[in-house]
Protein backbone atom coordinates (compact mmCIF):
# COMPACT_ATOMS: atom_id res chain seq x y z
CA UNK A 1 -3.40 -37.24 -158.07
CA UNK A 2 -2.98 -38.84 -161.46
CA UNK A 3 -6.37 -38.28 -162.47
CA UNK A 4 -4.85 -35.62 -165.11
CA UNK A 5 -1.87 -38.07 -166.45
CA UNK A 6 -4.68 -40.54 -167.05
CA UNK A 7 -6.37 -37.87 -169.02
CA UNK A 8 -3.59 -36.89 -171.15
CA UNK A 9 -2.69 -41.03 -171.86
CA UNK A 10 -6.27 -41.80 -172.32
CA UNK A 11 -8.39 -38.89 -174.09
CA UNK A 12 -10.59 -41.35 -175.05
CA UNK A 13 -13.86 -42.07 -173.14
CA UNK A 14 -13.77 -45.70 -173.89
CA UNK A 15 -9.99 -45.77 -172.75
CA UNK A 16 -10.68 -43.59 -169.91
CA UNK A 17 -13.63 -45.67 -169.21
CA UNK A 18 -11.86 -48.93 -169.18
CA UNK A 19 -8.96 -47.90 -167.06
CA UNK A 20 -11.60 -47.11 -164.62
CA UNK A 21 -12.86 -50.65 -164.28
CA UNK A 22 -8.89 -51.66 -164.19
CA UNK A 23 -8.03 -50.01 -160.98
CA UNK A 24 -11.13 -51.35 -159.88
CA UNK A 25 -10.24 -54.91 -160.57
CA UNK A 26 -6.62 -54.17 -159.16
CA UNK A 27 -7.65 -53.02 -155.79
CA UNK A 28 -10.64 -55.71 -155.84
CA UNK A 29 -12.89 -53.42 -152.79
CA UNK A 30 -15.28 -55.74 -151.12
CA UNK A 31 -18.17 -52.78 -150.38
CA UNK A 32 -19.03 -49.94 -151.51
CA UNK A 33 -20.80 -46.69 -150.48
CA UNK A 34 -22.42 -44.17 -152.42
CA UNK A 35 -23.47 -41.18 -150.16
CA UNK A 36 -26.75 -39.44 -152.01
CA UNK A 37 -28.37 -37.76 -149.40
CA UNK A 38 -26.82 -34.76 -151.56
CA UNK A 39 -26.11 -35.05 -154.97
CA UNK A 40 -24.31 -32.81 -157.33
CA UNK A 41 -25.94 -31.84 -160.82
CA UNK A 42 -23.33 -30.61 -163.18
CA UNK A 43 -19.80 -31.58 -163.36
CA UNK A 44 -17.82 -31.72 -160.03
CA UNK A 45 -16.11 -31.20 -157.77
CA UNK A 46 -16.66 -27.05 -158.04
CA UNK A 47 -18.96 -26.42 -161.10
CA UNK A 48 -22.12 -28.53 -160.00
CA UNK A 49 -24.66 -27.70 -158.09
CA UNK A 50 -26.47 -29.42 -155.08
CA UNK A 51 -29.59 -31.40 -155.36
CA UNK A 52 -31.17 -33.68 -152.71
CA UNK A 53 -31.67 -37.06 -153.58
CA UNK A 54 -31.97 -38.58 -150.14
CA UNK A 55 -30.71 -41.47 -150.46
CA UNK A 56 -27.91 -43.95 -148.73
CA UNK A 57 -26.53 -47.07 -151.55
CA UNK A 58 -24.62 -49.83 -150.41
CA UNK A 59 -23.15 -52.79 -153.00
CA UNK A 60 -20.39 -55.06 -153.01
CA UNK A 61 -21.12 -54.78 -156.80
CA UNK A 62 -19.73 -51.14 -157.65
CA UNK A 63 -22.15 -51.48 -161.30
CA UNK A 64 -24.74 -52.38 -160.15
CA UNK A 65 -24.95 -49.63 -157.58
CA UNK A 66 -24.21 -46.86 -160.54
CA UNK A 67 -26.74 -48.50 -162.33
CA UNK A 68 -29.43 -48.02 -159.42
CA UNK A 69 -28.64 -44.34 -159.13
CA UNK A 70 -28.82 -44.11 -163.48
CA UNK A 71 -32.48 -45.28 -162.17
CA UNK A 72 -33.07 -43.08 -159.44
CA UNK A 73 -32.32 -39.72 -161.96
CA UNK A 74 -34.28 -41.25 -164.67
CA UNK A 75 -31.39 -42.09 -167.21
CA UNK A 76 -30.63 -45.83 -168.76
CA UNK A 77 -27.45 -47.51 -167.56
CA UNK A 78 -26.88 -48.51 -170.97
CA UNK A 79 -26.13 -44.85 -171.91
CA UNK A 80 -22.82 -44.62 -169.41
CA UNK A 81 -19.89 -46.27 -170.57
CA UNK A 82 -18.25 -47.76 -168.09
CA UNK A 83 -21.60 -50.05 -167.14
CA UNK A 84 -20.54 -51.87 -170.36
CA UNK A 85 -16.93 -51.84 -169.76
CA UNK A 86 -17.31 -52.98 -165.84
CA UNK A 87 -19.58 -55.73 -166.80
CA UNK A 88 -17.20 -56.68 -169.28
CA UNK A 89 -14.14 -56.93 -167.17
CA UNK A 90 -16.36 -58.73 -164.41
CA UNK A 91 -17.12 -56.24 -161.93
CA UNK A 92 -20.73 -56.71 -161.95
CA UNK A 93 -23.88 -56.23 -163.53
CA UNK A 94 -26.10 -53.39 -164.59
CA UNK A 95 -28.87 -55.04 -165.59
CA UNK A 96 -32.13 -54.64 -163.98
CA UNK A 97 -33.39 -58.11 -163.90
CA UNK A 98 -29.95 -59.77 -162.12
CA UNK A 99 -29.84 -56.65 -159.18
CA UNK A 100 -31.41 -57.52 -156.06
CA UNK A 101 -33.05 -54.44 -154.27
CA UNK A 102 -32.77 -55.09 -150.55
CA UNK A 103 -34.61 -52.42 -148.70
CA UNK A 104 -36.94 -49.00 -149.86
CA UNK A 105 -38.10 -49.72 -153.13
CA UNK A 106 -36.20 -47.41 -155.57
CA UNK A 107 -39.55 -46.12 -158.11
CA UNK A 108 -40.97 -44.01 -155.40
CA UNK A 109 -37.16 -42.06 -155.31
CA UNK A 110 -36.84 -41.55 -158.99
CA UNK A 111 -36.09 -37.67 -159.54
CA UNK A 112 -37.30 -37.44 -163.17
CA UNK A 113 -36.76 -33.54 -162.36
CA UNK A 114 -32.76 -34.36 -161.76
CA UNK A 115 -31.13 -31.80 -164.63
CA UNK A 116 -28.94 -33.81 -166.90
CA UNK A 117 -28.93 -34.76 -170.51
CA UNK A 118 -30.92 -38.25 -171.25
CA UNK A 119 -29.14 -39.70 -173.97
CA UNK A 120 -26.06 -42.30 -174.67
CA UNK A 121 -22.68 -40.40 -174.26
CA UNK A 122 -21.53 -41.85 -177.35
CA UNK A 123 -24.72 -40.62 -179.70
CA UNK A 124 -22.53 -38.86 -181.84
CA UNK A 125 -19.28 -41.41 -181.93
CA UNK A 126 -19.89 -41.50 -185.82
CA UNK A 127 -18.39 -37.83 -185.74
CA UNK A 128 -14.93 -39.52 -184.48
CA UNK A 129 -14.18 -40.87 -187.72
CA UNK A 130 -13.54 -37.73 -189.29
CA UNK A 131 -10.06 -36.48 -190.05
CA UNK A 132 -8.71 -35.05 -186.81
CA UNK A 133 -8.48 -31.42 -188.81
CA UNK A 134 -11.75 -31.05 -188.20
CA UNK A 135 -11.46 -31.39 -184.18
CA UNK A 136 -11.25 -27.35 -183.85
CA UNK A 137 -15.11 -27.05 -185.73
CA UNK A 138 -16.62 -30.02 -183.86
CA UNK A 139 -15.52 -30.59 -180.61
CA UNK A 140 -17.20 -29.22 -177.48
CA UNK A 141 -14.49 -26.97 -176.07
CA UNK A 142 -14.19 -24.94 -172.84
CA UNK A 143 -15.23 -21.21 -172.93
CA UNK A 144 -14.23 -19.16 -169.98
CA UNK A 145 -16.67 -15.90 -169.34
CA UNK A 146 -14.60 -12.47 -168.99
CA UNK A 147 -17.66 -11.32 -166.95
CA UNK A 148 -16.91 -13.97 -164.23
CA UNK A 149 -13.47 -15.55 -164.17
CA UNK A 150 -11.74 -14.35 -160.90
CA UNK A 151 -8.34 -14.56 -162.67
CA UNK A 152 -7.15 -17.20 -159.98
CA UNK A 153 -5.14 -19.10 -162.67
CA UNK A 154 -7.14 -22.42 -161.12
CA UNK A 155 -7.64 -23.75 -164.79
CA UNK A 156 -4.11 -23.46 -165.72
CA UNK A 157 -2.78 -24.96 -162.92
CA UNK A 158 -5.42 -28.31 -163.29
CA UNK A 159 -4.74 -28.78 -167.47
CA UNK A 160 -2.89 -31.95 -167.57
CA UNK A 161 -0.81 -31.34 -170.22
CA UNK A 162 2.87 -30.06 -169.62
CA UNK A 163 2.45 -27.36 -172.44
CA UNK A 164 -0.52 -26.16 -170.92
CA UNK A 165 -3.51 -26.13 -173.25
CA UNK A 166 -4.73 -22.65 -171.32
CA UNK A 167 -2.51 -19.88 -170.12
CA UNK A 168 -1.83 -16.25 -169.16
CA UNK A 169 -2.58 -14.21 -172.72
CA UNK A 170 0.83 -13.05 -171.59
CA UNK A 171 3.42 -12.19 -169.29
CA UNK A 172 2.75 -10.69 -166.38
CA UNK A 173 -1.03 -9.95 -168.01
CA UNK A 174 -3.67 -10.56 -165.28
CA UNK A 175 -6.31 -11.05 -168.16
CA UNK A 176 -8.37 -13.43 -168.47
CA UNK A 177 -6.42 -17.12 -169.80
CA UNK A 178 -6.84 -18.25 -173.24
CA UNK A 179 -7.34 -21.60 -174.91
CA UNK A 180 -5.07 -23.14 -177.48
CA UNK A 181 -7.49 -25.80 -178.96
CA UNK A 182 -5.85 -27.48 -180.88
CA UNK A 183 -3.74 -28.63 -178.30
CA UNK A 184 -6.40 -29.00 -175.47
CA UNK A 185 -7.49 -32.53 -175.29
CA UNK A 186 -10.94 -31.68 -174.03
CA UNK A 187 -10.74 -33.63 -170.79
CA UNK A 188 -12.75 -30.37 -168.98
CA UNK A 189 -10.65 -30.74 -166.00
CA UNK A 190 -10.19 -26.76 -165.88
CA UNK A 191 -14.48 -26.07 -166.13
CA UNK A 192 -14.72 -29.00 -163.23
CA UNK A 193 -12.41 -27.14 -160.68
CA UNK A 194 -13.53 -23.63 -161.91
CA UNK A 195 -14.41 -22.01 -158.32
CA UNK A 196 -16.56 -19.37 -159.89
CA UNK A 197 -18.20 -21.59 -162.86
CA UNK A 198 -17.06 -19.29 -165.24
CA UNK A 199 -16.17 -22.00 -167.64
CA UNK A 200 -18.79 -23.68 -169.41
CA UNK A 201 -18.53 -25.99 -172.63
CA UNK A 202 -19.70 -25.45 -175.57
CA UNK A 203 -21.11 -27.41 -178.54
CA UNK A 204 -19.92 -25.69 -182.27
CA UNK A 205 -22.73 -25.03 -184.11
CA UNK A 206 -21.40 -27.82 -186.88
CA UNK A 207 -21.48 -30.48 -184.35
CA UNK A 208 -25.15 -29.34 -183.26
CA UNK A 209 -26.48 -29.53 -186.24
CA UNK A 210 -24.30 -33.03 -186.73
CA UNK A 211 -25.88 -34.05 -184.16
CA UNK A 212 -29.16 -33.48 -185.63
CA UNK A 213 -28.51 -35.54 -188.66
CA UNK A 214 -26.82 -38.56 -187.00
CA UNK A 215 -29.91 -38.80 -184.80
CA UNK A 216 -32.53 -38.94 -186.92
């Protein structure tokens, strides 16, 4: 239930990250399950969609067993943040040669076919130091599409913030909500709870083509 306050205290993915693998050594769980006869491709809990993995993971070592699943869709642990970060603050280990595989073998489950974006989530940190007047032009914001949004208000209800980052376009208007992005800390909680998946995100075109410079 304070998944949002967390959001709107840490907006950044390292912090966010990090105070992940500090509830994690708080509570100090001794197993851990990770149910994948059904996985979700997208982002959760409404605006993903299902794809059979068919597989059961159990760990007392919660990175390690995220790390195994990076494997099974075909994506380096490396490239998720909080492997790092829950190594780090001694939860575990996500490296390949220190994880014991008891059981199937995992290469013959590998889903190279599994739909998601193979590359570091920080590939473009360089962008983040640039003067915060530039967030509007390069930050991946929400987009809600007229053409599907229900008007159900769900996305106003889930922003974080107090001064809500999307509302009615005014009272008593049963439109369809609109962003203020300069105050909207990009945490996507709105496009994840989205019932119809009218909200996607979207890149600017100056962070694209960013992008494409800081990667070469």
């Amino acid at each position: 239930f304070r998944k949002g306050e967390y959001h709107v205290k840490m907006p950044d993915i390292e912090r966010f990250c990090q105070v992940l693998a500090d509830i994690n050594c708080f509570l100090r769980p001794r197993f851990y399950i990770m149910d994948g006869i059904e996985a979700m491709a997208g982002n959760g809990p409404r605006g993903g969609d299902p794809f059979p993995m068919n597989v059961l993971l159990f760990s007392a070592d919660p990175i390690a067993l995220d790390a195994v699943f990076c494997r099974l869709i075909d994506i380096d642990p490396e490239w998720v943040p909080t492997m790092k970060i829950g190594q780090r603050s001694g939860l575990g280990t996500y490296r390949r040669e220190e994880i014991e595989i008891v059981g199937d073998t995992i290469d013959y489950l590998v889903r190279r076919d599994f739909p998601i974006r193979r590359e570091a989530a920080g590939r473009s940190a360089a962008l983040g130091c640039l003067p915060s007047s530039l967030k509007h032009w390069l930050s991946p914001r929400p987009v809600i599409d007229s053409g599907m949004c229900r008007r159900c208000g769900d996305c106003i209800r889930m922003c974080p913030l107090t001064e809500k980052a999307v509302a009615w376009p005014g009272v008593g208007n049963p439109g369809v909500p609109v962003y203020d992005y300069n105050r909207c800390i990009r945490c996507y909680c709105c496009q994840e709870i989205c019932p119809a998946k009218a909200i996607t995100v979207k890149v600017p075109f100056l962070r694209r083509l960013m992008r494409m410079v800081f990667d070469r």
